[in-house]
Protein backbone atom coordinates (compact mmCIF):
# COMPACT_ATOMS: atom_id res chain seq x y z
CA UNK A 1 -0.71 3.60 1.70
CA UNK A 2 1.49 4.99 4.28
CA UNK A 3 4.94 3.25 5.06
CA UNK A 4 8.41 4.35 5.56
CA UNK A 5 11.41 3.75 3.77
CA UNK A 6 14.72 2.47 5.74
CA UNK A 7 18.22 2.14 4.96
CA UNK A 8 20.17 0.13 6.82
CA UNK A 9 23.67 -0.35 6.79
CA UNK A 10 23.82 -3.82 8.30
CA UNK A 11 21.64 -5.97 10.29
CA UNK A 12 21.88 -3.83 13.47
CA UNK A 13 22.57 -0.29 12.15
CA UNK A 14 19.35 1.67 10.65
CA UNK A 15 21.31 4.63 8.75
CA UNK A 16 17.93 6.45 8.23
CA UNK A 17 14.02 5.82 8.44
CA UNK A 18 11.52 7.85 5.88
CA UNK A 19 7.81 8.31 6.11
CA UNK A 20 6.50 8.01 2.41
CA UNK A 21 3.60 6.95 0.75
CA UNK A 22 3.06 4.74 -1.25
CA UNK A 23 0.93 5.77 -4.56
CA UNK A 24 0.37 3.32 -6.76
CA UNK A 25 2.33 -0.72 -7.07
CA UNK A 26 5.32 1.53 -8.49
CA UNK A 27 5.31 4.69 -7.51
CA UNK A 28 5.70 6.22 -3.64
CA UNK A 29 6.56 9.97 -2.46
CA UNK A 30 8.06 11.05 0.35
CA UNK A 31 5.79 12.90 2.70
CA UNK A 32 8.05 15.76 3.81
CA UNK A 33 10.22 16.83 1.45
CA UNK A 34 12.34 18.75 3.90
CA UNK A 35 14.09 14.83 4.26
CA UNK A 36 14.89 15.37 0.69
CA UNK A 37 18.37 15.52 0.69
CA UNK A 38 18.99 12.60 3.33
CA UNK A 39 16.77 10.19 1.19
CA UNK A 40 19.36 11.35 -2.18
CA UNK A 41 22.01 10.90 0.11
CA UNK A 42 21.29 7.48 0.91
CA UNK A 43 20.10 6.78 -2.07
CA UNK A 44 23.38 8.00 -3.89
CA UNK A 45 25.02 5.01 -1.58
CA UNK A 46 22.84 1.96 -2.32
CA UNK A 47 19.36 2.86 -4.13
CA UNK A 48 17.70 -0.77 -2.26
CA UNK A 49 15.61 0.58 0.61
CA UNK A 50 13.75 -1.55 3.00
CA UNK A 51 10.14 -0.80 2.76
CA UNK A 52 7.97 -0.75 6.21
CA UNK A 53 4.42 -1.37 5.99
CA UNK A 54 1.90 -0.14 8.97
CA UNK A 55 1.70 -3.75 10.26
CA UNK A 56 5.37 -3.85 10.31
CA UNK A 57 5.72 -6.68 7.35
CA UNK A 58 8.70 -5.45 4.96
CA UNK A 59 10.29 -6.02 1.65
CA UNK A 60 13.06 -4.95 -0.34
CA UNK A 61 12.96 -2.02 -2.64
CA UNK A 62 14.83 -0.53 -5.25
CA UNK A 63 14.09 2.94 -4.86
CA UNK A 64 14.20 4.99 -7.98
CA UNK A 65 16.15 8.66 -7.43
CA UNK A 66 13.80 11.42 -5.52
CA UNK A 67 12.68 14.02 -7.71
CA UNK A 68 12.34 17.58 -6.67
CA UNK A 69 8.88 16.69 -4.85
CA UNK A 70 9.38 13.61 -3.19
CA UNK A 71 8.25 11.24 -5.68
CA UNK A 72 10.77 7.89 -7.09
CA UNK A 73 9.31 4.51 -8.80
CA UNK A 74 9.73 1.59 -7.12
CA UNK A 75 10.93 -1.81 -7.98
CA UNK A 76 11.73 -5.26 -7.31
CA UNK A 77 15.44 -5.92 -6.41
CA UNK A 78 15.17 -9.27 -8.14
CA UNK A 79 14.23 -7.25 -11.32
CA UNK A 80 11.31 -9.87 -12.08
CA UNK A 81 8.44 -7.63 -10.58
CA UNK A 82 6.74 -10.87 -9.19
CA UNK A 83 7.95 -11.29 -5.74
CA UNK A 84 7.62 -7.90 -4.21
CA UNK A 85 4.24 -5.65 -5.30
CA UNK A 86 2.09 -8.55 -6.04
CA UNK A 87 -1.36 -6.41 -5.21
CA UNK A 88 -2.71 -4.79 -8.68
CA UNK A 89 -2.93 -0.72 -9.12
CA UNK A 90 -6.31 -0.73 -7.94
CA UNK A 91 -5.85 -2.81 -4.35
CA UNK A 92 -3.15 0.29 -4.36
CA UNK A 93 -5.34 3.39 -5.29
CA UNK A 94 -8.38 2.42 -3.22
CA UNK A 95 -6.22 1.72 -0.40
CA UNK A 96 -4.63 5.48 -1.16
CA UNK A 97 -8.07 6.18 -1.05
CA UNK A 98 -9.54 5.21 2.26
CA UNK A 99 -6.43 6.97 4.08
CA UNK A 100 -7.39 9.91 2.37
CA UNK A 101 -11.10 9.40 4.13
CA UNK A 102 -10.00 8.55 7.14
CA UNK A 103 -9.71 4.89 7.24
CA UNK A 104 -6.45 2.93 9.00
CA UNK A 105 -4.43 0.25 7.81
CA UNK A 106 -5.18 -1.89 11.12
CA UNK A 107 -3.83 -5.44 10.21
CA UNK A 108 -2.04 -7.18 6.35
CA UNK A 109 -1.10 -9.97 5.53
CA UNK A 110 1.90 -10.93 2.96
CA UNK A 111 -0.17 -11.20 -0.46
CA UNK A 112 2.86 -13.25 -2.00
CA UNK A 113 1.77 -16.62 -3.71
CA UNK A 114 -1.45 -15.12 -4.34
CA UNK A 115 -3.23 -14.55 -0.75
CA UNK A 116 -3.26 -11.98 1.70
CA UNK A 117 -5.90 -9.64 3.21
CA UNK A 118 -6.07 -6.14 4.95
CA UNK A 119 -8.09 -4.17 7.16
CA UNK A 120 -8.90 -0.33 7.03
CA UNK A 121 -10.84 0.77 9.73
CA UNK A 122 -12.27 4.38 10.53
CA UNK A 123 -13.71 5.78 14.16
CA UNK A 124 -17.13 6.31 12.86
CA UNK A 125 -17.10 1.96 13.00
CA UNK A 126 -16.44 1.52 8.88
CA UNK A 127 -14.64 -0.82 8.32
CA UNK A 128 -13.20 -1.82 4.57
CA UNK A 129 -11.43 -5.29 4.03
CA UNK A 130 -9.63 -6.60 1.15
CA UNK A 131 -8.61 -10.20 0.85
CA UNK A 132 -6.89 -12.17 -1.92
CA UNK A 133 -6.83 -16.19 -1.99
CA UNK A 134 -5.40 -17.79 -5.18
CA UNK A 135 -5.15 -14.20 -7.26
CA UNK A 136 -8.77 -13.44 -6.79
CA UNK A 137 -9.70 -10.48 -4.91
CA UNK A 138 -12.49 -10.10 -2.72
CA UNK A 139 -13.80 -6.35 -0.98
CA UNK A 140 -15.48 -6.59 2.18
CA UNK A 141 -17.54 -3.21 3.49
CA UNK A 142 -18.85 -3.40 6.73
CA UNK A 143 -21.12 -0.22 8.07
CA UNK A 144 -21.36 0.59 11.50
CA UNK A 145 -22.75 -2.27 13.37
CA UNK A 146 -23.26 -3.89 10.70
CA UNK A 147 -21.75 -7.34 9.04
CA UNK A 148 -19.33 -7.12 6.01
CA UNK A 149 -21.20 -7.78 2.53
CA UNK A 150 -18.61 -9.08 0.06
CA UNK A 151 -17.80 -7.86 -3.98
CA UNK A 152 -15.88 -9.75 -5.37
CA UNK A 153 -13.83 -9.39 -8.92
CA UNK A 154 -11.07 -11.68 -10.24
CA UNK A 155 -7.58 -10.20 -10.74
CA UNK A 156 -7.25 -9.77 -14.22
CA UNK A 157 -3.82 -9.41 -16.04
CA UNK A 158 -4.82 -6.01 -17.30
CA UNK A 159 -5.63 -4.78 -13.71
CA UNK A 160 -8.85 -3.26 -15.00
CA UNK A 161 -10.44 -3.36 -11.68
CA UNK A 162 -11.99 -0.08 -10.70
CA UNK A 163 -12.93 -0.61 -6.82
CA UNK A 164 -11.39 2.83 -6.18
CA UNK A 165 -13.42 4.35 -8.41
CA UNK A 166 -16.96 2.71 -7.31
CA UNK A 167 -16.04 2.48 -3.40
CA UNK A 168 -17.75 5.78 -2.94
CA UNK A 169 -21.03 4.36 -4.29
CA UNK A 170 -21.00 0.83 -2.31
CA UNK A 171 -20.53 3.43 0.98
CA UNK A 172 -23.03 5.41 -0.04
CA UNK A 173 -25.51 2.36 -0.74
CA UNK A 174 -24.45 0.33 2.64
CA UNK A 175 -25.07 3.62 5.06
CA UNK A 176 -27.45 3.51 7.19
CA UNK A 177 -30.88 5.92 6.31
């Protein structure tokens, strides 16, 4: 999921803005690595981050130090991992996913307390929509002039879920002959 990382150093002065994405619930990269030394810089100061989502919601992040590609774990400044990255690995990888194919992140909403929703979109009128009430998680697909057709799957602790794995299939099913 694309997003950028910011460090401010008060309320009204933004020391440094980072376009990274996200991987996984705990893991992001930084997507030029030529900004390498600026992110350790920063980081070397005060390691929370504020992270930037497309639809310009944010949250605090501890931001692990940059390795020699880019890539740093993520965490919770709180330290109790439940009020930051609430969406399991797999909301995560098959929203890493549909960027990859062309889909954008047009609208989210928080997921904290156990609700929120997004919307991927792509130009050939796909559109893929995730939406969580009460910790279960529902996938939406809608083809191209179509109406969305739900699949739904409850969270599970274990975050066994595996829509990234079968979106490919449920595409290739829903498109049009």
């Amino acid at each position: 999921m694309d997003a950028s990382l910011e460090w401010w150093a008060n309320r009204s002065t933004l020391l440094g803005r980072f376009s990274v994405v996200v991987e996984d619930v705990r893991t992001g990269r930084l997507r030029d690595v030529a900004h390498l030394e600026e992110l350790r810089e920063l980081h070397d100061l005060d390691p929370v981050f504020t992270l930037r989502f497309g639809d310009d919601s944010t949250i605090d992040a501890v931001v692990g130090r940059p390795d020699d590609d880019g890539r740093f774990e993520l965490s919770s400044p709180q330290g109790d991992d439940t009020t930051a990255f609430t969406e399991p690995e797999d909301v995560t990888l098959t929203a890493a996913w549909l960027t990859a194919n062309g889909f954008v992140n047009s609208w989210s909403t928080s997921s904290t307390g156990g609700n929120g929703s997004r919307l991927f979109e792509r130009d050939d009128g796909w559109a893929v929509r995730y939406q969580c009430v009460l910790g279960t998680w529902t996938l939406e697909l809608q083809p191209p002039h179509g109406t969305f057709v739900s699949f739904s799957r409850v969270r599970d602790r274990a975050g066994t879920s595996s829509w990234h794995r079968e979106l490919p299939a449920l595409i290739a099913m829903l498109t049009p002959q």
